[in-house]
C-alpha atoms as a PDB file:
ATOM      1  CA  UNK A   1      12.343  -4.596  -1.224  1.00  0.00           C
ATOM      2  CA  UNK A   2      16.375  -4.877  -1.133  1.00  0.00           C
ATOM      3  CA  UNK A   3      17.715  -6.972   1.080  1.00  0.00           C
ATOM      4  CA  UNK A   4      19.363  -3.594   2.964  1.00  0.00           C
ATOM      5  CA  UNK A   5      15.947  -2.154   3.350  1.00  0.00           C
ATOM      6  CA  UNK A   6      14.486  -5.848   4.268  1.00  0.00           C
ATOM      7  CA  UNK A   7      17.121  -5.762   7.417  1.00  0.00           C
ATOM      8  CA  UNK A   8      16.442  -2.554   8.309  1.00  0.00           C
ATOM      9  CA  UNK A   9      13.081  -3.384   9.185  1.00  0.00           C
ATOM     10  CA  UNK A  10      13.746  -6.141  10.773  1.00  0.00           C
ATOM     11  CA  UNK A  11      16.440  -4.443  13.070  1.00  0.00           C
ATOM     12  CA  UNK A  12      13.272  -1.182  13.933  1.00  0.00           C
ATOM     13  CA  UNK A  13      10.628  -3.450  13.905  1.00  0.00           C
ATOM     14  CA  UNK A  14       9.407  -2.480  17.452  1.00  0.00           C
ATOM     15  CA  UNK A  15      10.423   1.461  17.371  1.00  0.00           C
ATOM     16  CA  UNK A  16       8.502   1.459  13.571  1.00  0.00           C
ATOM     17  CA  UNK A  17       5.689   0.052  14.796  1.00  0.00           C
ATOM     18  CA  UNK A  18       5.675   2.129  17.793  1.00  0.00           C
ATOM     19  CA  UNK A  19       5.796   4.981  15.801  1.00  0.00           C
ATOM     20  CA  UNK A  20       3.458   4.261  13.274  1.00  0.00           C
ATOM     21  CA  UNK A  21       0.422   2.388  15.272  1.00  0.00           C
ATOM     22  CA  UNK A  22      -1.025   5.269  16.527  1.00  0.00           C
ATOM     23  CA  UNK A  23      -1.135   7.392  13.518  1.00  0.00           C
ATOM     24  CA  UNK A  24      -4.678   8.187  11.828  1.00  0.00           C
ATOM     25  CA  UNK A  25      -4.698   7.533   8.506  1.00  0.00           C
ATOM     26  CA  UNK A  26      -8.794   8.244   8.245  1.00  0.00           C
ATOM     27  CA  UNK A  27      -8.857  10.812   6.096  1.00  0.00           C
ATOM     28  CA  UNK A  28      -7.164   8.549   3.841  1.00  0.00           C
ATOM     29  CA  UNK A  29      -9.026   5.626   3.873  1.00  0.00           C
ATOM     30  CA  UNK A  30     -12.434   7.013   3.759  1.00  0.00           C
ATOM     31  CA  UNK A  31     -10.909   8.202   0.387  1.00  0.00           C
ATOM     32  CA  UNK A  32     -10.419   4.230  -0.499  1.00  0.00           C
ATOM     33  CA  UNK A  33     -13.285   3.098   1.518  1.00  0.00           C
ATOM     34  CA  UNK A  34     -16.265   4.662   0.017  1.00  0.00           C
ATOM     35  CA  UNK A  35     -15.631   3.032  -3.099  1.00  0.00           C
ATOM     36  CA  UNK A  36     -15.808  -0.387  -1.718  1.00  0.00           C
ATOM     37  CA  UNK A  37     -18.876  -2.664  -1.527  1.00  0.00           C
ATOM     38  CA  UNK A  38     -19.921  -3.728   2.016  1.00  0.00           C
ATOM     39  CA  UNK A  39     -18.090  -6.320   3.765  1.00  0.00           C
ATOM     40  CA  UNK A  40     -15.649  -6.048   0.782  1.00  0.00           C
ATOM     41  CA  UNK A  41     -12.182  -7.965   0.748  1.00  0.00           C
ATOM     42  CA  UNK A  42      -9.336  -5.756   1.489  1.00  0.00           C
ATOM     43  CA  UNK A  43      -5.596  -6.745   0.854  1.00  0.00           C
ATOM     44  CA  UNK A  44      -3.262  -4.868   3.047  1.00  0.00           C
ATOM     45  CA  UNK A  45      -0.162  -4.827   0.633  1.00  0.00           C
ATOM     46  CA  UNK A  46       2.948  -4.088   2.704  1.00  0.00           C
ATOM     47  CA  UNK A  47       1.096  -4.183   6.139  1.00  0.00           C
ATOM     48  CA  UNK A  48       4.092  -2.745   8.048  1.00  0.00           C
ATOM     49  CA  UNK A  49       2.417  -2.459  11.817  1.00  0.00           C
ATOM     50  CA  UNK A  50      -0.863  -3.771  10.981  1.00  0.00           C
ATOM     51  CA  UNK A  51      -2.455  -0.430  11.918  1.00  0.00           C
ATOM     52  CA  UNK A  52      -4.713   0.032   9.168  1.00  0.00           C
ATOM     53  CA  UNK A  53      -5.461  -3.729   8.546  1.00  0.00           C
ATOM     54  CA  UNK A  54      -7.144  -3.770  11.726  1.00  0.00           C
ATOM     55  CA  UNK A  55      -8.982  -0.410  11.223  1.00  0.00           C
ATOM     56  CA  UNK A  56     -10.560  -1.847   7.886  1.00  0.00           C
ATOM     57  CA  UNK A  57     -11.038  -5.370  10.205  1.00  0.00           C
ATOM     58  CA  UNK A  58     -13.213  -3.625  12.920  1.00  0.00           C
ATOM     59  CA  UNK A  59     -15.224  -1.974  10.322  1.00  0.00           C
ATOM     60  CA  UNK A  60     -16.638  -5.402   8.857  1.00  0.00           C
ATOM     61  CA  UNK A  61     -14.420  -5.431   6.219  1.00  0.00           C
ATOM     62  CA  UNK A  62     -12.288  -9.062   5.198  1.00  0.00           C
ATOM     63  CA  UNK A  63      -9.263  -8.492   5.367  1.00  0.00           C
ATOM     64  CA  UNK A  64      -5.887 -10.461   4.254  1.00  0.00           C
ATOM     65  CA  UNK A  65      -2.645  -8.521   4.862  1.00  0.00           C
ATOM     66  CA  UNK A  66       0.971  -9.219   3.978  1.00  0.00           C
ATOM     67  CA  UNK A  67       4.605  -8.216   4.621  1.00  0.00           C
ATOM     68  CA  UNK A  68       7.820  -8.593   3.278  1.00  0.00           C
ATOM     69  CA  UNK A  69       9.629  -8.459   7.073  1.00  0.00           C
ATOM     70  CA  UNK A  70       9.195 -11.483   9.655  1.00  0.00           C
ATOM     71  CA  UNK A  71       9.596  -9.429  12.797  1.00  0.00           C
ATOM     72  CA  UNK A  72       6.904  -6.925  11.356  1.00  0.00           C
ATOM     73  CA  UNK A  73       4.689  -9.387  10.273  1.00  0.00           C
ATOM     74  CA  UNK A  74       5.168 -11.636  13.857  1.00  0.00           C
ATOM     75  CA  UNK A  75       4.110  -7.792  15.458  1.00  0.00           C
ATOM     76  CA  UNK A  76       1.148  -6.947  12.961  1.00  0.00           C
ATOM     77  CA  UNK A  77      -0.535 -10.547  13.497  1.00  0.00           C
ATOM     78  CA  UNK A  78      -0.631 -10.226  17.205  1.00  0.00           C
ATOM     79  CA  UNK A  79      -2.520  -6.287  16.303  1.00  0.00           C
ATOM     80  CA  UNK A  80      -4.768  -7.627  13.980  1.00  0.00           C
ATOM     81  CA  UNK A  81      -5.580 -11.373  15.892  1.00  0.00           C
ATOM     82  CA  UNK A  82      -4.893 -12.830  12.521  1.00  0.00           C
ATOM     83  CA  UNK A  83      -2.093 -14.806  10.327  1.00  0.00           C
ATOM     84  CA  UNK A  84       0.095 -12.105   8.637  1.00  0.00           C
ATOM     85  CA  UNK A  85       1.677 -13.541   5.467  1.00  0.00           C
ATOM     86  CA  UNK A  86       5.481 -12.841   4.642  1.00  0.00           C
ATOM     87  CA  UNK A  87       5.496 -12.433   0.971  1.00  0.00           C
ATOM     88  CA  UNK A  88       7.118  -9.454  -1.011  1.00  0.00           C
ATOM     89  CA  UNK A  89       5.300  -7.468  -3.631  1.00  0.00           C
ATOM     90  CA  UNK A  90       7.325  -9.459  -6.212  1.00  0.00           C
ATOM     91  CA  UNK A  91       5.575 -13.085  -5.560  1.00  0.00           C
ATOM     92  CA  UNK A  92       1.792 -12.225  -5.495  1.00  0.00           C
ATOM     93  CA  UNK A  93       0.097 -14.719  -7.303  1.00  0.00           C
ATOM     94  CA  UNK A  94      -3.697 -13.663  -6.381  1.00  0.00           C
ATOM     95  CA  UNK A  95      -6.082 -13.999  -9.402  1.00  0.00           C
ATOM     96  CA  UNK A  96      -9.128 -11.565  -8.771  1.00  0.00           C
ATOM     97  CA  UNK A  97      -9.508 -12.264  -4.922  1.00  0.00           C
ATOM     98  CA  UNK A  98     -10.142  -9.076  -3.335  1.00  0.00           C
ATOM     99  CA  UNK A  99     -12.535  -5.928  -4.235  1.00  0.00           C
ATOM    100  CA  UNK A 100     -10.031  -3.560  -2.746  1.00  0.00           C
ATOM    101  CA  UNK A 101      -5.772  -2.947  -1.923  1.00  0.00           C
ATOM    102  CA  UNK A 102      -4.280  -0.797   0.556  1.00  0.00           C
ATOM    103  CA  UNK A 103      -0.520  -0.196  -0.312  1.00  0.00           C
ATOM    104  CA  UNK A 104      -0.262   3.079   2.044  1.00  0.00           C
ATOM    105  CA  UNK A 105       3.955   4.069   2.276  1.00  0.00           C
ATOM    106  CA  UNK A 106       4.904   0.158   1.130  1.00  0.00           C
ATOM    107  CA  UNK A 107       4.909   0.529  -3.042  1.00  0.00           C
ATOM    108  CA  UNK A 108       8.036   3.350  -2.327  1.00  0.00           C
ATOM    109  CA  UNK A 109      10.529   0.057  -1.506  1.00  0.00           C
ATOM    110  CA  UNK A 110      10.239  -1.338  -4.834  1.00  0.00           C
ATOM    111  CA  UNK A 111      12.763  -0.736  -7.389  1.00  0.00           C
ATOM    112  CA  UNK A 112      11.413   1.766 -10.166  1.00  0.00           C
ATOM    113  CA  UNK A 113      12.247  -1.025 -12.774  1.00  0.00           C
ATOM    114  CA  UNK A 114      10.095  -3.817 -10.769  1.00  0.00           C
ATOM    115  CA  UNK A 115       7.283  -1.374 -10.391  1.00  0.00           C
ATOM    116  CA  UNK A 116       4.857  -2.287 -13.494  1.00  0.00           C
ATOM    117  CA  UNK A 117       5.379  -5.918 -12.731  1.00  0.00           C
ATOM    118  CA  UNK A 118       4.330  -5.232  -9.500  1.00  0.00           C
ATOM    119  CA  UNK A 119       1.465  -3.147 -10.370  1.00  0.00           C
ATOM    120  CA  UNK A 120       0.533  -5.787 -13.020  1.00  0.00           C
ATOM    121  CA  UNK A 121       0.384  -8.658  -9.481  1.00  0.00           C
ATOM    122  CA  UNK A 122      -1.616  -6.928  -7.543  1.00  0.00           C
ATOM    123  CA  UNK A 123      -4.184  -6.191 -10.785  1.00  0.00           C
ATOM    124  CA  UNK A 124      -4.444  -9.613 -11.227  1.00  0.00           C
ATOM    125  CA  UNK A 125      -5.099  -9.941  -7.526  1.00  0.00           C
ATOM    126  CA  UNK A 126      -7.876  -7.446  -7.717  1.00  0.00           C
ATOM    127  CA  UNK A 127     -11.684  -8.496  -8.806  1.00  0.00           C
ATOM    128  CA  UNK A 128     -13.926  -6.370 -11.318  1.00  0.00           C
ATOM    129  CA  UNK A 129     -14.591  -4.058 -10.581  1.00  0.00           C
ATOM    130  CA  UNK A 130     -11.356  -3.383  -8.097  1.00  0.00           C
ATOM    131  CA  UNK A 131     -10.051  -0.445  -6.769  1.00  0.00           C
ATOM    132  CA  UNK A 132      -6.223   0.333  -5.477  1.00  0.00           C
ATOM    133  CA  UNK A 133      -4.894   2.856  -3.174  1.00  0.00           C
ATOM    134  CA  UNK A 134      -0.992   3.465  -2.853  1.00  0.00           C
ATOM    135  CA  UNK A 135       1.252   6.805  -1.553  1.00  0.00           C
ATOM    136  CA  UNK A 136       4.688   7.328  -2.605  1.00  0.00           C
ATOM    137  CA  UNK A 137       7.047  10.054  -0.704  1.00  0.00           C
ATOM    138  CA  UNK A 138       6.633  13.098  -3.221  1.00  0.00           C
ATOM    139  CA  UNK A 139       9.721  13.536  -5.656  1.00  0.00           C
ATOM    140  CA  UNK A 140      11.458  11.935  -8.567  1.00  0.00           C
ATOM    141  CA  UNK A 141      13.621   8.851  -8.818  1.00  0.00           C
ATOM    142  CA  UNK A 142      15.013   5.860  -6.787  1.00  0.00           C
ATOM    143  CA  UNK A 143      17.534   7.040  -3.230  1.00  0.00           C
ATOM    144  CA  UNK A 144      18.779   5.764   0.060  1.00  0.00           C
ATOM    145  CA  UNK A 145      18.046   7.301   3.039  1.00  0.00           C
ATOM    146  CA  UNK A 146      19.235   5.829   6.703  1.00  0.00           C
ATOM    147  CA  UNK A 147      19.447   1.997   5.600  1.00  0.00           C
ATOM    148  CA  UNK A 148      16.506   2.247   3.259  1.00  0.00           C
ATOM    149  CA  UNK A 149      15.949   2.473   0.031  1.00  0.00           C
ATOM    150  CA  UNK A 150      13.316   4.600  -1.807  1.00  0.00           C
ATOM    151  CA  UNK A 151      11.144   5.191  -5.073  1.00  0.00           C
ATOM    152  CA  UNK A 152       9.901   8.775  -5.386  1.00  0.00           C
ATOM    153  CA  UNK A 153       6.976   9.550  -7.738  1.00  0.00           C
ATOM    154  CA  UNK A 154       5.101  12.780  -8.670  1.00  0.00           C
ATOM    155  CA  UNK A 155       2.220  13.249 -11.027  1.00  0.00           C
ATOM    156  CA  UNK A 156       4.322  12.734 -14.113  1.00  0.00           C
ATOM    157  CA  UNK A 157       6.213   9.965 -12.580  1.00  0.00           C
ATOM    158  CA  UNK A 158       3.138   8.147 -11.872  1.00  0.00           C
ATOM    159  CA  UNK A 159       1.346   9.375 -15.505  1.00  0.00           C
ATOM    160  CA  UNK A 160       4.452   7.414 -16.942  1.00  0.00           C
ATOM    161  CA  UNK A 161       4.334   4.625 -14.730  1.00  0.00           C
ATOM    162  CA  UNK A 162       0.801   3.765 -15.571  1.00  0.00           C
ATOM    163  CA  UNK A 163       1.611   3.739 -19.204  1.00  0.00           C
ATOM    164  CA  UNK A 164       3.248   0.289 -18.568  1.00  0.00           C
ATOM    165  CA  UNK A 165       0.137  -1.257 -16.480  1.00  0.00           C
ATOM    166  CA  UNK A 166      -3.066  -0.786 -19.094  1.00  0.00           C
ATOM    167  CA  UNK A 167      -5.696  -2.712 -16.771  1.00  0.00           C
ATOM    168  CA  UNK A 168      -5.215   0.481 -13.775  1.00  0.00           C
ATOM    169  CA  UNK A 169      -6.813   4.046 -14.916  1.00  0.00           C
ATOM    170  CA  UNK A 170      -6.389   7.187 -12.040  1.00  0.00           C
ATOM    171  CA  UNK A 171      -9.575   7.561 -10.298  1.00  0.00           C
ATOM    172  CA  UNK A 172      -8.055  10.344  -7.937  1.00  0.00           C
ATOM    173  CA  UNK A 173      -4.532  12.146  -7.418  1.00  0.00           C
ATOM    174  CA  UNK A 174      -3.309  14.299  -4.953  1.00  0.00           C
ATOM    175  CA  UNK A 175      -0.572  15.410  -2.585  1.00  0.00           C
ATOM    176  CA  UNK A 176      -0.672  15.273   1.366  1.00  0.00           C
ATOM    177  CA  UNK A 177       1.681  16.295   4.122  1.00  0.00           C
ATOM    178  CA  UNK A 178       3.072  13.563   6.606  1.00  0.00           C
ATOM    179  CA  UNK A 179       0.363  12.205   9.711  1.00  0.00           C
ATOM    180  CA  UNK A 180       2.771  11.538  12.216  1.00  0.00           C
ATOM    181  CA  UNK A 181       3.475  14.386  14.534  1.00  0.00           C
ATOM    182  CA  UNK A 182       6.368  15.923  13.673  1.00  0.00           C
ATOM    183  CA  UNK A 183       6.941  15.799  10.010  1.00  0.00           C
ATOM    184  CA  UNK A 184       4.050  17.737   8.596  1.00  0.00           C
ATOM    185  CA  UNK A 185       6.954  19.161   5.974  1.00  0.00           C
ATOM    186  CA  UNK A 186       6.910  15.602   3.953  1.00  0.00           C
ATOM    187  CA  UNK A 187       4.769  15.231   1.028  1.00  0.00           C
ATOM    188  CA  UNK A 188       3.472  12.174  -0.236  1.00  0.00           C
ATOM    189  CA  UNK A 189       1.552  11.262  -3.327  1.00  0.00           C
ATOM    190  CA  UNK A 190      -1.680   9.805  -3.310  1.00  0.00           C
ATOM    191  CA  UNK A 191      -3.689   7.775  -5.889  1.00  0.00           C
ATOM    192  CA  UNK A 192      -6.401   5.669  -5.848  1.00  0.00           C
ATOM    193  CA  UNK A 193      -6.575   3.630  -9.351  1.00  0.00           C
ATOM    194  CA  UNK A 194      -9.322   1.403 -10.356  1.00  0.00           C
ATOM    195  CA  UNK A 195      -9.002  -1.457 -13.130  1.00  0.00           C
ATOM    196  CA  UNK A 196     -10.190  -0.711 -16.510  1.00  0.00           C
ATOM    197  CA  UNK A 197     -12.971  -2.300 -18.796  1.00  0.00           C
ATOM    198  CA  UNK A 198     -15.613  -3.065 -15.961  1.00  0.00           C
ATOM    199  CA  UNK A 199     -18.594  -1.665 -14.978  1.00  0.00           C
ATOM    200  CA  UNK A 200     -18.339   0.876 -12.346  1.00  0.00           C
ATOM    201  CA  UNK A 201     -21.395   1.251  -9.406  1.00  0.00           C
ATOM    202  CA  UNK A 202     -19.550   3.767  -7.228  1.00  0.00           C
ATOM    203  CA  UNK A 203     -18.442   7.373  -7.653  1.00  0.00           C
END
């Protein structure tokens, strides 16, 4: 995350996570969920308002959940009635700690160069079998809109993204509109990637 976008979310922290608390991201995570063992360990990559940290929490899921923004992470630890880490995407150092990631609207910050690292971290952080989730705003390269800064993918984008990170293979793909009221016209991509070489229980 640059250090614009960083500030930016520090200066909205309360109207974000206003706006974003309330929004049901179910159909989406049922996607994710059902591929998850029971009381699986869930890492909430780019928490943001804590929304759906607490959703996975209050289903008996274990959940750890970080953010790169202090004032975001002070608000999403008082939702979720746990510590929040501060960390950006660029300093995980899990090794094969959780059986599941969320990165819902948090990947899209990261620099389109800094991506496969990234996506490398948070395989390491995932045990095997290990599934991740991720959306990206639908499109094609890196922009800045309103004091933040974005990275775009489409099916392509993400086919040649992947190509750098040989441990994730695409489980699903597919395009949604927005869930907050409103902005139904905004597409985002979905995937849900699983790491490679392990036995696989769930379908």
């Amino acid at each position: 995350m640059s250090v614009r976008t960083l500030d930016y979310y520090d200066q909205h922290a309360a109207a974000f996570f206003a706006d974003t608390i309330d929004v049901d991201m179910s159909p989406l995570q049922e996607h994710f969920l059902r591929l998850l063992p029971d009381r699986a360990r869930i890492l909430d990559a780019g928490c943001g308002s804590g929304r759906d940290a607490k959703c996975f929490a209050d289903r008996g899921y274990r959940v750890t959940a970080f953010d790169a923004s202090p004032k975001l992470v002070a608000l999403a630890a008082s939702h979720l009635g746990q510590p929040v880490h501060c960390l950006r995407f660029q300093d995980l150092s899990w090794e094969h700690e959780f059986d599941g990631i969320w990165a819902s609207a948090s990947l899209l910050h990261v620099p389109i160069a800094e991506l496969p690292d990234v996506l490398r971290r948070l395989t390491r952080a995932l045990k095997r079998p290990g599934v991740l989730y991720a959306s990206f705003k639908y499109g094609q390269g890196e922009r800045e809109h309103r004091g933040r800064r974005f990275t775009d993918l489409d099916e392509p984008g993400l086919a040649a993204l992947l190509r750098h990170v040989p441990d994730l293979e695409p489980v699903r793909i597919w395009s949604s509109t927005d869930r907050r009221p409103g902005r139904e016209a905004e597409r985002w991509l979905n995937t849900i990637l699983r790491t490679t070489g392990s036995t696989w229980v769930n379908s």
